[in-house]
N, C-alpha and C. Protein backbone atom coordinates (compact mmCIF):
# COMPACT_ATOMS: atom_id res chain seq x y z
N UNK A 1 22.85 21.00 -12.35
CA UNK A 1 22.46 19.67 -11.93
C UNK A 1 20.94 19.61 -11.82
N UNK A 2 20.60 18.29 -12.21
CA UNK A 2 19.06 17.99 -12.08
C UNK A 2 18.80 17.30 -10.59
N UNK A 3 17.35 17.37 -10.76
CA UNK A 3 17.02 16.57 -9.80
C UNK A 3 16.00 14.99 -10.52
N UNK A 4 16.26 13.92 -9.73
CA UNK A 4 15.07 12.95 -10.15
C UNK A 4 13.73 13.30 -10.31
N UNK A 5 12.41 13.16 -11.39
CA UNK A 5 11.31 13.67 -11.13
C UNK A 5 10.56 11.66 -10.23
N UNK A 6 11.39 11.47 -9.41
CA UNK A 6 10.61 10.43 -8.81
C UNK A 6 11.12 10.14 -7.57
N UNK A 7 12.22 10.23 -7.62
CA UNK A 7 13.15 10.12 -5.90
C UNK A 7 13.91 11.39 -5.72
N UNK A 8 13.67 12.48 -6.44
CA UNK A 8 13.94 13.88 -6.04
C UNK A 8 15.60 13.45 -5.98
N UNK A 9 16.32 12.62 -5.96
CA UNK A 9 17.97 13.05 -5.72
C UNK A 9 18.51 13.44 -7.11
N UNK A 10 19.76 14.03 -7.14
CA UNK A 10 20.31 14.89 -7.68
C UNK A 10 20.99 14.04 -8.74
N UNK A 11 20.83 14.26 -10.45
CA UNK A 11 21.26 13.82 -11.27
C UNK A 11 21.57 14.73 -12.06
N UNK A 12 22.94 14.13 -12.95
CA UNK A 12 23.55 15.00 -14.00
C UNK A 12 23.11 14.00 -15.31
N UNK A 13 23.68 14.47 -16.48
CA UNK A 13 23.19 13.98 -18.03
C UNK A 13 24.06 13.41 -18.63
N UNK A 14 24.12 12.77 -19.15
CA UNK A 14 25.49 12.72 -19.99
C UNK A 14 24.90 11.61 -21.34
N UNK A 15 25.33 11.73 -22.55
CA UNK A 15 25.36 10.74 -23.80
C UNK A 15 25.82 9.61 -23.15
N UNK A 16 25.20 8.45 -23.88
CA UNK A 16 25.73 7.50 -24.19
C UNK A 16 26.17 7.16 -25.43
N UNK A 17 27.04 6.32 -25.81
CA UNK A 17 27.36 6.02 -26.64
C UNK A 17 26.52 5.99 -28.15
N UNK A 18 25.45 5.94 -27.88
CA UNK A 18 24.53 5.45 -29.16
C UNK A 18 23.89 6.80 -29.37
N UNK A 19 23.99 7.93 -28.75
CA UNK A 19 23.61 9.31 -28.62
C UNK A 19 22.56 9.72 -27.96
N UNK A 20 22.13 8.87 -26.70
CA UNK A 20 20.58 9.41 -26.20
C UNK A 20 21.37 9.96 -24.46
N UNK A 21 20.40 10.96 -24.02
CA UNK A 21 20.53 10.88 -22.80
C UNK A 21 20.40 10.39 -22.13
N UNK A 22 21.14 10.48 -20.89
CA UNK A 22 20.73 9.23 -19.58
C UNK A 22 21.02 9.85 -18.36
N UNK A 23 20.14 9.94 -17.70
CA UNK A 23 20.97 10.30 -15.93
C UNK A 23 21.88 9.98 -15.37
N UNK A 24 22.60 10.02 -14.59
CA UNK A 24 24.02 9.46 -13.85
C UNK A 24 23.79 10.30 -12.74
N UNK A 25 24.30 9.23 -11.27
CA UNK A 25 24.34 9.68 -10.26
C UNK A 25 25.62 10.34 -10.19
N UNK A 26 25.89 11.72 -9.03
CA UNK A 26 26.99 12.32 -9.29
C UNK A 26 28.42 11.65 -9.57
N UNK A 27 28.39 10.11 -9.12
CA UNK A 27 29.72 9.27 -9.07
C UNK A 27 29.85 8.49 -9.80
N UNK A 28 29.05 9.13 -11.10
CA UNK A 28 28.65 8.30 -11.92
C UNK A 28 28.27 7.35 -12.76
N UNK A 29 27.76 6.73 -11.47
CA UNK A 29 26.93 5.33 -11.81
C UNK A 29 25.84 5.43 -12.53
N UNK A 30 24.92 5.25 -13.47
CA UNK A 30 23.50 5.33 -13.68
C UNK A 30 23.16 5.75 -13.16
N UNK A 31 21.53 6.52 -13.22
CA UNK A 31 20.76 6.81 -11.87
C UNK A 31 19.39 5.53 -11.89
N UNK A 32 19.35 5.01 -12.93
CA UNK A 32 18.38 4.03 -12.73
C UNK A 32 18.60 2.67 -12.18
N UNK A 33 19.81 2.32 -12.00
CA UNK A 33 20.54 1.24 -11.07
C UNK A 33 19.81 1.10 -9.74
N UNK A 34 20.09 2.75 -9.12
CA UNK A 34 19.73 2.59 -7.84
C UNK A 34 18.25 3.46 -7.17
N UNK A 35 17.63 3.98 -8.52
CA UNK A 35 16.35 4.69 -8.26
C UNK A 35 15.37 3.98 -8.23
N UNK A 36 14.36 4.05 -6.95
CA UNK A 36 13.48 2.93 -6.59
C UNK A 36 11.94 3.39 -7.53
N UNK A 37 12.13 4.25 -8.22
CA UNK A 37 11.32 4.71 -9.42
C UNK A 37 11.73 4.53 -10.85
N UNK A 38 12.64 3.76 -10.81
CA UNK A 38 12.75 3.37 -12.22
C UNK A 38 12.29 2.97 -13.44
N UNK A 39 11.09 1.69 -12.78
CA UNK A 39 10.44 1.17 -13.86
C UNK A 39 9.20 2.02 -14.45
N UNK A 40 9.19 3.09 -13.39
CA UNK A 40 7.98 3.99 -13.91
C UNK A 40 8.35 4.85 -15.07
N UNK A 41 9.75 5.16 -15.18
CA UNK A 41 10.48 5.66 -16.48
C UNK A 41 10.70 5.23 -17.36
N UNK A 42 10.85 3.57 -17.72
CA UNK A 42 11.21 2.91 -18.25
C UNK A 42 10.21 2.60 -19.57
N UNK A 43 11.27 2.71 -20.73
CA UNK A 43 10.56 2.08 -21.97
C UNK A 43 10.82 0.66 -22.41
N UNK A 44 9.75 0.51 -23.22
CA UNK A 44 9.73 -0.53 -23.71
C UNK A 44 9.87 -0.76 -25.15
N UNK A 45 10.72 -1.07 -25.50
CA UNK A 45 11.10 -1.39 -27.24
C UNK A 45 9.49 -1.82 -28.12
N UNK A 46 8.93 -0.72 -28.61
CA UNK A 46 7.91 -0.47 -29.60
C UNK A 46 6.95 -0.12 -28.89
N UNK A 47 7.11 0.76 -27.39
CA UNK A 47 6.00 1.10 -26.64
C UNK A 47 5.92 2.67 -26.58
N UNK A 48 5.12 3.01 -26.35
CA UNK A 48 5.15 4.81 -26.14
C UNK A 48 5.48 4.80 -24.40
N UNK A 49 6.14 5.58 -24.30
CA UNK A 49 6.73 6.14 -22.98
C UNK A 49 5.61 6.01 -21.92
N UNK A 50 5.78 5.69 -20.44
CA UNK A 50 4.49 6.15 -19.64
C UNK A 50 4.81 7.00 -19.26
N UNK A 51 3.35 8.09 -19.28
CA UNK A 51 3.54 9.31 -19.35
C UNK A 51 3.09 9.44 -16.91
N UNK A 52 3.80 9.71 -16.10
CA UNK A 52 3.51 9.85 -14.66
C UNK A 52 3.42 11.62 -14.48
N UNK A 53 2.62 11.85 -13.40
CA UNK A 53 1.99 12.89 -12.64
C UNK A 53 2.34 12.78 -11.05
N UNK A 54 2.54 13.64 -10.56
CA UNK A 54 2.71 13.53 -9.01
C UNK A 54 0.66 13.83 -8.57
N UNK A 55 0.59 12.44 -7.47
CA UNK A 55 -0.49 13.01 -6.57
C UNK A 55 -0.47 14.62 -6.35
N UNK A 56 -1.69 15.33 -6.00
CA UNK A 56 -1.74 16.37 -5.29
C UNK A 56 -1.94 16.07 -3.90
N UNK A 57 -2.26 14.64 -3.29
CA UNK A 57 -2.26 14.30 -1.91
C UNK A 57 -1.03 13.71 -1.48
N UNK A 58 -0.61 12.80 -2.16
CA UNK A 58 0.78 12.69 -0.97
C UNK A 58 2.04 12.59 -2.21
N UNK A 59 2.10 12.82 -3.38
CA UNK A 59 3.07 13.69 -4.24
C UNK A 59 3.58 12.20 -4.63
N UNK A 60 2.77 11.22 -4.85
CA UNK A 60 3.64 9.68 -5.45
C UNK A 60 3.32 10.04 -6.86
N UNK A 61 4.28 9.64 -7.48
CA UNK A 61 3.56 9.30 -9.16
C UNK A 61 2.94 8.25 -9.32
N UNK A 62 1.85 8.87 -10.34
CA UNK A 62 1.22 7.54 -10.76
C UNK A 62 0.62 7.77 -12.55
N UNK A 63 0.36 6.84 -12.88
CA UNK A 63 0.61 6.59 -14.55
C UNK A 63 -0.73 7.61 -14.62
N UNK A 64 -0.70 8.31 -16.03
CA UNK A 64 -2.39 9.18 -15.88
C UNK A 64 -3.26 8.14 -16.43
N UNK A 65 -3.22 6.84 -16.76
CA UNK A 65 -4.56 6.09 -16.83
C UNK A 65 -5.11 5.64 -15.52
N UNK A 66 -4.69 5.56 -14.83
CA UNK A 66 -5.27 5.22 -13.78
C UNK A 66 -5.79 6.30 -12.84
N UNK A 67 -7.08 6.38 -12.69
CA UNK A 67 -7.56 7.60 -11.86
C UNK A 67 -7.32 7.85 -10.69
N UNK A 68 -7.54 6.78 -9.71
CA UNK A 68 -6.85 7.04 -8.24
C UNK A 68 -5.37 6.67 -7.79
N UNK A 69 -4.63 7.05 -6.83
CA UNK A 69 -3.64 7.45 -6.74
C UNK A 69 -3.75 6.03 -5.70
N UNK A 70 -2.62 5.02 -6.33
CA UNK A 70 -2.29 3.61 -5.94
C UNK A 70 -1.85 3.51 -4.34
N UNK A 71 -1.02 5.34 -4.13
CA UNK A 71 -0.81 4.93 -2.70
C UNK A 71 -1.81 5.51 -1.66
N UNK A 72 -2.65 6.81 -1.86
CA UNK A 72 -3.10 7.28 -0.73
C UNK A 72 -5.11 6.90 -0.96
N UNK A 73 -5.30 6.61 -2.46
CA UNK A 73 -6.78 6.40 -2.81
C UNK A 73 -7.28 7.59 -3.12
N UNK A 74 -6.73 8.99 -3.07
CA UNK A 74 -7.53 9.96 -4.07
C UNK A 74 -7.55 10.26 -4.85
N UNK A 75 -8.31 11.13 -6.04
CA UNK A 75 -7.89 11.37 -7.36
C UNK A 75 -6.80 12.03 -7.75
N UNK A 76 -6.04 10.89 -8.40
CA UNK A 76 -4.07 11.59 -8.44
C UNK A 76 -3.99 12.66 -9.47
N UNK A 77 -5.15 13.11 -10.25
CA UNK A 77 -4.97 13.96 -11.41
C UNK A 77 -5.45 15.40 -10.93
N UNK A 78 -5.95 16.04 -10.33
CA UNK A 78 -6.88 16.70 -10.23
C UNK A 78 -6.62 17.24 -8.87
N UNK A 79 -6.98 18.76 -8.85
CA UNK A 79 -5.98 19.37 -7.70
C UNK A 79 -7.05 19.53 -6.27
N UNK A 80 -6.48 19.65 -5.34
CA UNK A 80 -7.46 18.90 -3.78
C UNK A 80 -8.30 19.19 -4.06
N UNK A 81 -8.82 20.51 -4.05
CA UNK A 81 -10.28 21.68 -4.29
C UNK A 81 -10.98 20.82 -5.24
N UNK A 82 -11.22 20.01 -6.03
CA UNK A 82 -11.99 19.81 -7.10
C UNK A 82 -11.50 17.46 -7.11
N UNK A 83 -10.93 17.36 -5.91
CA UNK A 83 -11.16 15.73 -5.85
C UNK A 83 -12.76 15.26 -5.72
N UNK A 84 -13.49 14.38 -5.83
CA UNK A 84 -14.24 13.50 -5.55
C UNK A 84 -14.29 12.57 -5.43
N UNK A 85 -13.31 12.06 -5.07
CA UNK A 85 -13.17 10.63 -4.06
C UNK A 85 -13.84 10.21 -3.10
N UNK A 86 -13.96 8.83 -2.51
CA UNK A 86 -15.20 8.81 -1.79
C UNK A 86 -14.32 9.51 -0.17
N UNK A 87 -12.83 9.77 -0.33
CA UNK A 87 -12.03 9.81 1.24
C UNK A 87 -12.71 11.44 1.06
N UNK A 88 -13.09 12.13 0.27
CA UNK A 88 -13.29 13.98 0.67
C UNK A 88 -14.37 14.48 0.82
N UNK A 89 -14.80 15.36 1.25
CA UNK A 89 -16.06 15.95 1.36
C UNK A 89 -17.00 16.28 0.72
N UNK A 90 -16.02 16.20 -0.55
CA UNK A 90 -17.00 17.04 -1.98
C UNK A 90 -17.78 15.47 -2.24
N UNK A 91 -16.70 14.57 -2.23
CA UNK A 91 -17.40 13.20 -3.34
C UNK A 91 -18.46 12.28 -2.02
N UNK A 92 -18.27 12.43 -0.98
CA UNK A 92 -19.44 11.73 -0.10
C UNK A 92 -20.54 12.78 -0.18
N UNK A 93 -20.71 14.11 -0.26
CA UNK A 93 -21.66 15.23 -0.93
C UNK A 93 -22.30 14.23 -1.79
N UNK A 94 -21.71 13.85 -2.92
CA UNK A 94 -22.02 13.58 -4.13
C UNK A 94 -22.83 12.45 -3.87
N UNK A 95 -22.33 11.25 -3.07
CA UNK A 95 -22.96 10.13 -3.08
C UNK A 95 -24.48 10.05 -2.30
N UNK A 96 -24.33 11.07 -1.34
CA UNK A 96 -25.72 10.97 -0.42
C UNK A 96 -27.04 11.09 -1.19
N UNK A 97 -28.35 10.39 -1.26
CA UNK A 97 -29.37 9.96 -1.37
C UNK A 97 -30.02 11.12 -1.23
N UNK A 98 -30.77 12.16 -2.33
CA UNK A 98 -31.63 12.97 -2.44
C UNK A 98 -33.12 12.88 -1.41
């Protein structure tokens, strides 16, 4: 058994009919019915997939075009030691006036 890479609960696989995979909750309903991360998985007919990353500050996904992390404001790509955001120590370093 899997787990969700967005609400962490526990999903299995199974074909659908047309031959692609899909998650299913163990009682097997969908898992995207009731996963409050869904649309972040979600394609779009002639779109390339969005590709998500977990924060290294508070572990939300967020799309990798966007540099800061929508829920906590630090840099969602890039691991604590090496953020520069204006919330850390390194990136107000950065900003202060020579």
């Amino acid at each position: 058994m899997s787990v969700c890479a967005g609400c962490h609960a526990p999903v299995e696989w199974r074909r659908t009919e047309s031959g692609r995979w899909t998650p299913v909750d163990p009682d097997g309903t969908p898992h995207w019915a009731r996963c409050p991360f869904a649309e972040k998985f979600r394609r779009r007919r002639g779109s390339r997939p969005l590709r998500v990353e977990s924060c290294s500050w508070c572990h939300d996904l967020n799309p990798m075009t966007e540099e800061l992390c929508g829920t906590c404001g630090h840099q969602a790509h890039v691991p604590r030691m090496f953020c520069r955001c204006a919330r850390c120590p390194l990136g107000r370093q950065l900003e202060l006036p020579v």
